[in-house]
PDB file of N, CA and C in Angstrom:
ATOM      1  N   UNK A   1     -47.993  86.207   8.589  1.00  0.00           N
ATOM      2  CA  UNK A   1     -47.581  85.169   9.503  1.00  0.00           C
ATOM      3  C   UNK A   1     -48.009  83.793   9.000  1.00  0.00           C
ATOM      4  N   UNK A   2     -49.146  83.602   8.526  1.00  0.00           N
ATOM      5  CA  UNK A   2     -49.900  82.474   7.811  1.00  0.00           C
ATOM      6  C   UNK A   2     -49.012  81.923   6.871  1.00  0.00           C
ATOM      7  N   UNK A   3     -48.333  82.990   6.007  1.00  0.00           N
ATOM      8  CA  UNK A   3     -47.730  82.946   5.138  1.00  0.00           C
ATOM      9  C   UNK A   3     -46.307  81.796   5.088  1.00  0.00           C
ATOM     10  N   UNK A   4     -45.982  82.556   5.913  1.00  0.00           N
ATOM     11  CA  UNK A   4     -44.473  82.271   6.655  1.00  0.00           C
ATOM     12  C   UNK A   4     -44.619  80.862   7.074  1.00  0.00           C
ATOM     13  N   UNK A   5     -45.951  80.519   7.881  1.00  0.00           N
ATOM     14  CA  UNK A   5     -45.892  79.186   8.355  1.00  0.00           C
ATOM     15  C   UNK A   5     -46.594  78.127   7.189  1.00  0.00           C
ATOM     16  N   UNK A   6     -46.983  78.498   6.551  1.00  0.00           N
ATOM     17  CA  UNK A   6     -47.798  77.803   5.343  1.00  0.00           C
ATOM     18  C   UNK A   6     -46.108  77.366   4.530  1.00  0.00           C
ATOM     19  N   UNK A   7     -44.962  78.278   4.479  1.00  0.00           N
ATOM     20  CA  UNK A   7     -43.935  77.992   3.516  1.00  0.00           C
ATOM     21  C   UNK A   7     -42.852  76.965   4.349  1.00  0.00           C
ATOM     22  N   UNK A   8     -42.815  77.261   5.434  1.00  0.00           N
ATOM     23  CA  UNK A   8     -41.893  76.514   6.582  1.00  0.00           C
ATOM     24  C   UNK A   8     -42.814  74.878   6.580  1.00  0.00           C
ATOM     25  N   UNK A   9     -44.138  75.048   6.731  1.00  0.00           N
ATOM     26  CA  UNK A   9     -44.409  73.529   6.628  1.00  0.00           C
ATOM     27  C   UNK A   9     -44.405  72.832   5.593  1.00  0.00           C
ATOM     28  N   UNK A  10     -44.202  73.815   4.642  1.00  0.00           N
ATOM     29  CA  UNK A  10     -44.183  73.030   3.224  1.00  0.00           C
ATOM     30  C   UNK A  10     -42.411  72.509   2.862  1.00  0.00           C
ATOM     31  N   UNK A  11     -41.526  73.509   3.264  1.00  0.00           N
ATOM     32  CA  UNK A  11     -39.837  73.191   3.260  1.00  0.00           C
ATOM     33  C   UNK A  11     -39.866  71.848   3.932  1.00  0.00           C
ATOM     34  N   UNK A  12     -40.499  72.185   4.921  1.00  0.00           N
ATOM     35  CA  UNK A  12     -40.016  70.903   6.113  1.00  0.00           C
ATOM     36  C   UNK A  12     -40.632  69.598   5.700  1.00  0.00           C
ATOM     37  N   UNK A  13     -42.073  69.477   5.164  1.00  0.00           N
ATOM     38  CA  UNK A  13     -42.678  68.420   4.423  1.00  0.00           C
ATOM     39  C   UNK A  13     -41.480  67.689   3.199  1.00  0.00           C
ATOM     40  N   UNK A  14     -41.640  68.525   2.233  1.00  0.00           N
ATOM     41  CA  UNK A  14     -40.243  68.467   0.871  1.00  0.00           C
ATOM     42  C   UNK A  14     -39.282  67.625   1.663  1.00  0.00           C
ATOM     43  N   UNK A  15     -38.439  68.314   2.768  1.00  0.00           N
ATOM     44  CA  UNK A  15     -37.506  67.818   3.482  1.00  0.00           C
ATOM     45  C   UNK A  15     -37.570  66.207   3.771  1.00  0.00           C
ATOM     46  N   UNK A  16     -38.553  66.650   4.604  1.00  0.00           N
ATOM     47  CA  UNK A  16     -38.919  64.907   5.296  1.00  0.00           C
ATOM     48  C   UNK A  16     -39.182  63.457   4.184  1.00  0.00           C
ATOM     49  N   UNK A  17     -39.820  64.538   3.074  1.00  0.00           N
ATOM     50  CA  UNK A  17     -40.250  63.186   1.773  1.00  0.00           C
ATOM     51  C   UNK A  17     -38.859  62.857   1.027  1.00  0.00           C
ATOM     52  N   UNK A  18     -37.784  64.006   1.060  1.00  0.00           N
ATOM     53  CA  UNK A  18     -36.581  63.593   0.029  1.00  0.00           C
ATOM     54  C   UNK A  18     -35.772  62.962   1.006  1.00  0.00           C
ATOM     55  N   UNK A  19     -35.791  62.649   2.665  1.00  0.00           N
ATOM     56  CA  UNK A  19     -34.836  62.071   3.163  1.00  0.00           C
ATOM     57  C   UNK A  19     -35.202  60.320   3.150  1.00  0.00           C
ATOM     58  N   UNK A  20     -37.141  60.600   3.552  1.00  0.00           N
ATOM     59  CA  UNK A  20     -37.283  59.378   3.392  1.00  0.00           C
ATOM     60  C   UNK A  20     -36.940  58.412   2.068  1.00  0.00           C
ATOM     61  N   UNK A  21     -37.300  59.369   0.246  1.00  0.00           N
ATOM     62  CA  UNK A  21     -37.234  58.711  -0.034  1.00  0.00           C
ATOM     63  C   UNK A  21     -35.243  58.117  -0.698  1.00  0.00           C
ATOM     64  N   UNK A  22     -34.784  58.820  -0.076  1.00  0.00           N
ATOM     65  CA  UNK A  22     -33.002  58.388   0.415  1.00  0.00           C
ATOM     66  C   UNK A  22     -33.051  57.169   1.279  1.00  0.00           C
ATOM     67  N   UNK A  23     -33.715  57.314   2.417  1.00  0.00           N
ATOM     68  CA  UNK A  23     -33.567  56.149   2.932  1.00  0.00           C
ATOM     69  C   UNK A  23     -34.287  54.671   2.277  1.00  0.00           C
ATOM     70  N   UNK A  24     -35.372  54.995   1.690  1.00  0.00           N
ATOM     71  CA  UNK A  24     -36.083  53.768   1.530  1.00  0.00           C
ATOM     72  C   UNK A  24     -35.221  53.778   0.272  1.00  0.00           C
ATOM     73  N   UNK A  25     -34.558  53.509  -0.601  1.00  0.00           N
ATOM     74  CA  UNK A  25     -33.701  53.520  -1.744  1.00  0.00           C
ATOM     75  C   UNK A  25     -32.613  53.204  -1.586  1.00  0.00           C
ATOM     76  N   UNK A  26     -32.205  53.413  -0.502  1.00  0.00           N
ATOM     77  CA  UNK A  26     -30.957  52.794   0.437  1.00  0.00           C
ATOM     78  C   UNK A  26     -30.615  51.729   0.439  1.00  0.00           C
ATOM     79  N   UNK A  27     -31.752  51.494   1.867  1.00  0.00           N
ATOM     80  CA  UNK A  27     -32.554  50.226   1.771  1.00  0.00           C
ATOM     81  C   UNK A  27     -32.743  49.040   0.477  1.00  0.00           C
ATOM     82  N   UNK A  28     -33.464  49.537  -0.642  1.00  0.00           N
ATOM     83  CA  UNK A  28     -33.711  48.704  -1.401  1.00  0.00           C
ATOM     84  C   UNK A  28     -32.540  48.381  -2.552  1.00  0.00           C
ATOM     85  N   UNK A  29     -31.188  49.297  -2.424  1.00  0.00           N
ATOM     86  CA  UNK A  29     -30.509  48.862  -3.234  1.00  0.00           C
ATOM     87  C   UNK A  29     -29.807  47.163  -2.468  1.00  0.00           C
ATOM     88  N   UNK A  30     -29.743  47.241  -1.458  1.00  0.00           N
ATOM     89  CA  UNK A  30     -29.263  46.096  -0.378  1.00  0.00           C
ATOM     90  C   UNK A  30     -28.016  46.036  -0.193  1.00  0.00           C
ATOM     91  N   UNK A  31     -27.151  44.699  -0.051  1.00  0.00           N
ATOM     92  CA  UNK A  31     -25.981  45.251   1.017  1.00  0.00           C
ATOM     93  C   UNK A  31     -24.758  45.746   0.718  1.00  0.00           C
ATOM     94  N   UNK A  32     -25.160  47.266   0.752  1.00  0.00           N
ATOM     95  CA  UNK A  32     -24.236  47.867   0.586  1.00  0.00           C
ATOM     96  C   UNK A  32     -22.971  48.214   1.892  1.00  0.00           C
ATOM     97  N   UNK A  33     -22.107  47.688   1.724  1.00  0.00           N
ATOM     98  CA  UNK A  33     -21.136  48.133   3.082  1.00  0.00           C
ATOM     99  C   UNK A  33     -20.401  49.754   2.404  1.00  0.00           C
ATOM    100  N   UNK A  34     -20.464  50.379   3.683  1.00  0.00           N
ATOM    101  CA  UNK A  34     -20.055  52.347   3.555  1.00  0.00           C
ATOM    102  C   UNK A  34     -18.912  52.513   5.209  1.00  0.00           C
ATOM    103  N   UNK A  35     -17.524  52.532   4.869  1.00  0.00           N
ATOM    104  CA  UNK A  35     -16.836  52.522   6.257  1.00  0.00           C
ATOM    105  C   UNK A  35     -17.506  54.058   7.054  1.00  0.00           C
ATOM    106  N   UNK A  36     -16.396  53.584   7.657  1.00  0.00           N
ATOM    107  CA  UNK A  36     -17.245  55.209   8.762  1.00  0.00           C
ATOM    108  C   UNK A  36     -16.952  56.393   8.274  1.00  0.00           C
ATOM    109  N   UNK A  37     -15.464  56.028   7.592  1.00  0.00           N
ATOM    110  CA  UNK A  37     -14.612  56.957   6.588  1.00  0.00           C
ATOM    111  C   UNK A  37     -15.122  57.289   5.425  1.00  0.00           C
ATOM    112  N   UNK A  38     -16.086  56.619   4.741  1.00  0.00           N
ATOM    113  CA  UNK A  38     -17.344  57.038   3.757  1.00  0.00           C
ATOM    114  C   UNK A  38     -18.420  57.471   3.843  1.00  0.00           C
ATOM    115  N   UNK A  39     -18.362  57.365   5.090  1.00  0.00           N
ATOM    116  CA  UNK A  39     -20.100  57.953   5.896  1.00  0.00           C
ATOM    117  C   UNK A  39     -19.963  59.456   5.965  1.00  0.00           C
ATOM    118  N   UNK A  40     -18.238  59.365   7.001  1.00  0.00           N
ATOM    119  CA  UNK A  40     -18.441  60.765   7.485  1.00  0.00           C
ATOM    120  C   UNK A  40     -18.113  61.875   5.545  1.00  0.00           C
ATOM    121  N   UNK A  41     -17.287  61.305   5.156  1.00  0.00           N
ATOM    122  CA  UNK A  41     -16.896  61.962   4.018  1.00  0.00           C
ATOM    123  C   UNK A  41     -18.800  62.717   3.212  1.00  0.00           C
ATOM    124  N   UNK A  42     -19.890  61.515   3.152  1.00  0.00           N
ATOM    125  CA  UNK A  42     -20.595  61.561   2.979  1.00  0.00           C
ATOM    126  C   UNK A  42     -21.272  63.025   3.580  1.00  0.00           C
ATOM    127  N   UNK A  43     -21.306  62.942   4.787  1.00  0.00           N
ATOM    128  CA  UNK A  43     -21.954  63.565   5.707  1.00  0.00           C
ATOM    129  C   UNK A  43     -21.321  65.324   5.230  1.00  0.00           C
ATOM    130  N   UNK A  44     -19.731  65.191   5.171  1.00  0.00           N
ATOM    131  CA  UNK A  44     -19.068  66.464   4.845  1.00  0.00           C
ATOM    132  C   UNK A  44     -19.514  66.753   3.652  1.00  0.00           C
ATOM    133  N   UNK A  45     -19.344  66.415   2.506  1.00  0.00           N
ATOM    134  CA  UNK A  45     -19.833  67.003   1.524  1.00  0.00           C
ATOM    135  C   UNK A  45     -21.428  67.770   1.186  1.00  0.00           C
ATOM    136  N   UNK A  46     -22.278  66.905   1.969  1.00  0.00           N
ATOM    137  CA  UNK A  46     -23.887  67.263   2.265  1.00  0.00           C
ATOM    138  C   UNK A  46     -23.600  68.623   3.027  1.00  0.00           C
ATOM    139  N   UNK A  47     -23.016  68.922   3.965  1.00  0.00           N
ATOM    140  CA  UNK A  47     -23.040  70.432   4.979  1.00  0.00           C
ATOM    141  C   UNK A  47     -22.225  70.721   4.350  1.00  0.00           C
ATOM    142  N   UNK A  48     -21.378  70.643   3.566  1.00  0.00           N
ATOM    143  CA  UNK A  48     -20.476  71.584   3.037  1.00  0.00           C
ATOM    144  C   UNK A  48     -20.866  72.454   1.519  1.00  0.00           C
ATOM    145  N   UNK A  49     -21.892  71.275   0.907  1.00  0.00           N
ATOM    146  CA  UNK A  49     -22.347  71.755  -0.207  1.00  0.00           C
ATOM    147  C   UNK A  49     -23.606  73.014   0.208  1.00  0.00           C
ATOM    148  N   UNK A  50     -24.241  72.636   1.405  1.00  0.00           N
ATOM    149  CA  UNK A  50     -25.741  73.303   1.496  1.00  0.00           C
ATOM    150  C   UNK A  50     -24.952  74.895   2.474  1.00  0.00           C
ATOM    151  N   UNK A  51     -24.075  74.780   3.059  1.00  0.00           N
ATOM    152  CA  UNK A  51     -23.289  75.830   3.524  1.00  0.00           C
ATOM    153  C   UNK A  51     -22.871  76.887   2.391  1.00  0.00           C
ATOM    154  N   UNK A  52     -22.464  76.275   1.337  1.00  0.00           N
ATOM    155  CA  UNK A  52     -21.852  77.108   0.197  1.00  0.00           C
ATOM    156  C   UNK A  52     -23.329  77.591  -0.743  1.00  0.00           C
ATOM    157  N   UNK A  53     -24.031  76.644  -0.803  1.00  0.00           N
ATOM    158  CA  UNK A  53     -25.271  77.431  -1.286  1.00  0.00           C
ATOM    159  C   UNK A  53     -26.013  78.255  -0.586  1.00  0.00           C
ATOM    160  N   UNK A  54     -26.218  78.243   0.664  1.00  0.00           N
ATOM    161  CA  UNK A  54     -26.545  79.557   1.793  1.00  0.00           C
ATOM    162  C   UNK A  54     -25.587  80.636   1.987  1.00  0.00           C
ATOM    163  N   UNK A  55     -24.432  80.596   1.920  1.00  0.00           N
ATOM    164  CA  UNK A  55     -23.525  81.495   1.898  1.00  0.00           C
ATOM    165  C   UNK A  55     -23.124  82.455   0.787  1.00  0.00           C
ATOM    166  N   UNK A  56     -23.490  81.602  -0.215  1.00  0.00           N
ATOM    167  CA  UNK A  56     -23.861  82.259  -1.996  1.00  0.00           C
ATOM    168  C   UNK A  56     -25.288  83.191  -2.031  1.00  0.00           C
ATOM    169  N   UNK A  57     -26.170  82.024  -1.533  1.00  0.00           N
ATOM    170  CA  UNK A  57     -27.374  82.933  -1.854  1.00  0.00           C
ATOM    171  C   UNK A  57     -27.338  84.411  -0.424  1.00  0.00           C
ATOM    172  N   UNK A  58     -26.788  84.432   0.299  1.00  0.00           N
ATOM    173  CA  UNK A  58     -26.943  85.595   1.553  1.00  0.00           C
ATOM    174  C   UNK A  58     -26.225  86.565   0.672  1.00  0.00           C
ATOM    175  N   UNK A  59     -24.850  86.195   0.109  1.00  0.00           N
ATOM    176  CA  UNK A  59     -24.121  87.350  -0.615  1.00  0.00           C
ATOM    177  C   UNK A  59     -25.264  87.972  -2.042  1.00  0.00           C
ATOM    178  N   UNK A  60     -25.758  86.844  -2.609  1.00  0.00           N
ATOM    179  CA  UNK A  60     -26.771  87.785  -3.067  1.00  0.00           C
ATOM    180  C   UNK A  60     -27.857  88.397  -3.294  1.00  0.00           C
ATOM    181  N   UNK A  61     -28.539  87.938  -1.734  1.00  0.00           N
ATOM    182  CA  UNK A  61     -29.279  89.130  -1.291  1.00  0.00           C
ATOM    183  C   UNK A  61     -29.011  90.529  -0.408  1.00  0.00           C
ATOM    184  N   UNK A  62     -27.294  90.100  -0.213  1.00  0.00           N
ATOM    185  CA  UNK A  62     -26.929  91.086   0.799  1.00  0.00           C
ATOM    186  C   UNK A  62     -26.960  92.403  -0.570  1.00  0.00           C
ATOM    187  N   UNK A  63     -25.894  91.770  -1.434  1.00  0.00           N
ATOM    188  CA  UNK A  63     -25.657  92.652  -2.478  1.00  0.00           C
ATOM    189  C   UNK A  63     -26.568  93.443  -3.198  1.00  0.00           C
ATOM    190  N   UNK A  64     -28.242  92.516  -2.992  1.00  0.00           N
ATOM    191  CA  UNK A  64     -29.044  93.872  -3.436  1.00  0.00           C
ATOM    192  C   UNK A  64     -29.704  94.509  -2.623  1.00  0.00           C
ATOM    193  N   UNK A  65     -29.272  94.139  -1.717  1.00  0.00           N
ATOM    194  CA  UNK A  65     -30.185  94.696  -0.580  1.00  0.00           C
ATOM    195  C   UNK A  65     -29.542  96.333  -0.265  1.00  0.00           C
ATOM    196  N   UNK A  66     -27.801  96.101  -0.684  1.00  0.00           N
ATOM    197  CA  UNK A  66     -26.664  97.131  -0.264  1.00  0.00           C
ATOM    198  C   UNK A  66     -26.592  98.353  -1.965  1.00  0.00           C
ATOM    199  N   UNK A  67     -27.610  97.857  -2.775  1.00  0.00           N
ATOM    200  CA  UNK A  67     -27.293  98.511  -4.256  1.00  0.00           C
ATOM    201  C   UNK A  67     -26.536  98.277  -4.600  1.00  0.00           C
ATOM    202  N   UNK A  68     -25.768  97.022  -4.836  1.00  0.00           N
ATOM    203  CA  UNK A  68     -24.609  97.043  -5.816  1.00  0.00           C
ATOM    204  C   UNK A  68     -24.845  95.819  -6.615  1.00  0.00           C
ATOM    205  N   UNK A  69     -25.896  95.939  -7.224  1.00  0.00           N
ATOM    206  CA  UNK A  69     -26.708  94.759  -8.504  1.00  0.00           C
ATOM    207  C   UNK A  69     -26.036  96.049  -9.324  1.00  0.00           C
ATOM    208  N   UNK A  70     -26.507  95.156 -10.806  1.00  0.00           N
ATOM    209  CA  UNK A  70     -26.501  96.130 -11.591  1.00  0.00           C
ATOM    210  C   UNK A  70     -27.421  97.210 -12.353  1.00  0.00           C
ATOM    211  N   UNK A  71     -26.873  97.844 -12.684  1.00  0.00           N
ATOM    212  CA  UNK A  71     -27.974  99.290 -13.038  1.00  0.00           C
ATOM    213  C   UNK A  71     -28.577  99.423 -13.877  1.00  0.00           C
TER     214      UNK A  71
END
């Protein structure tokens, strides 16, 4: 259990330091104008990319989980 929560606070730490340092970089490039139509595009590609890498990695743990790695 220690375990589990020792790795979840550490994801979520990682998390929090790579958004901040997105934002503060943001920030310091300066004025950048992004329509809403670049934001959201933005936004789609971020859940669409991390969807396809969770959906990749489940198929391959499903696959060894089911024996059909290879032999």
């Amino acid at each position: 259990m220690m375990k589990t929560l020792a790795l979840a606070v550490s994801l979520f730490g990682m998390l929090a330091l790579a958004v901040w340092g997105a934002v503060y970089v943001w920030g310091e490039i300066g004025d950048i104008e992004m329509s809403t139509t670049g934001i959201l595009a933005m936004i789609a590609g971020v859940v669409l990319s991390l969807g396809l890498g969770m959906g990749l990695m489940f198929l391959v743990f499903k696959s060894e989980r089911d024996g059909a790695g290879p032999e």
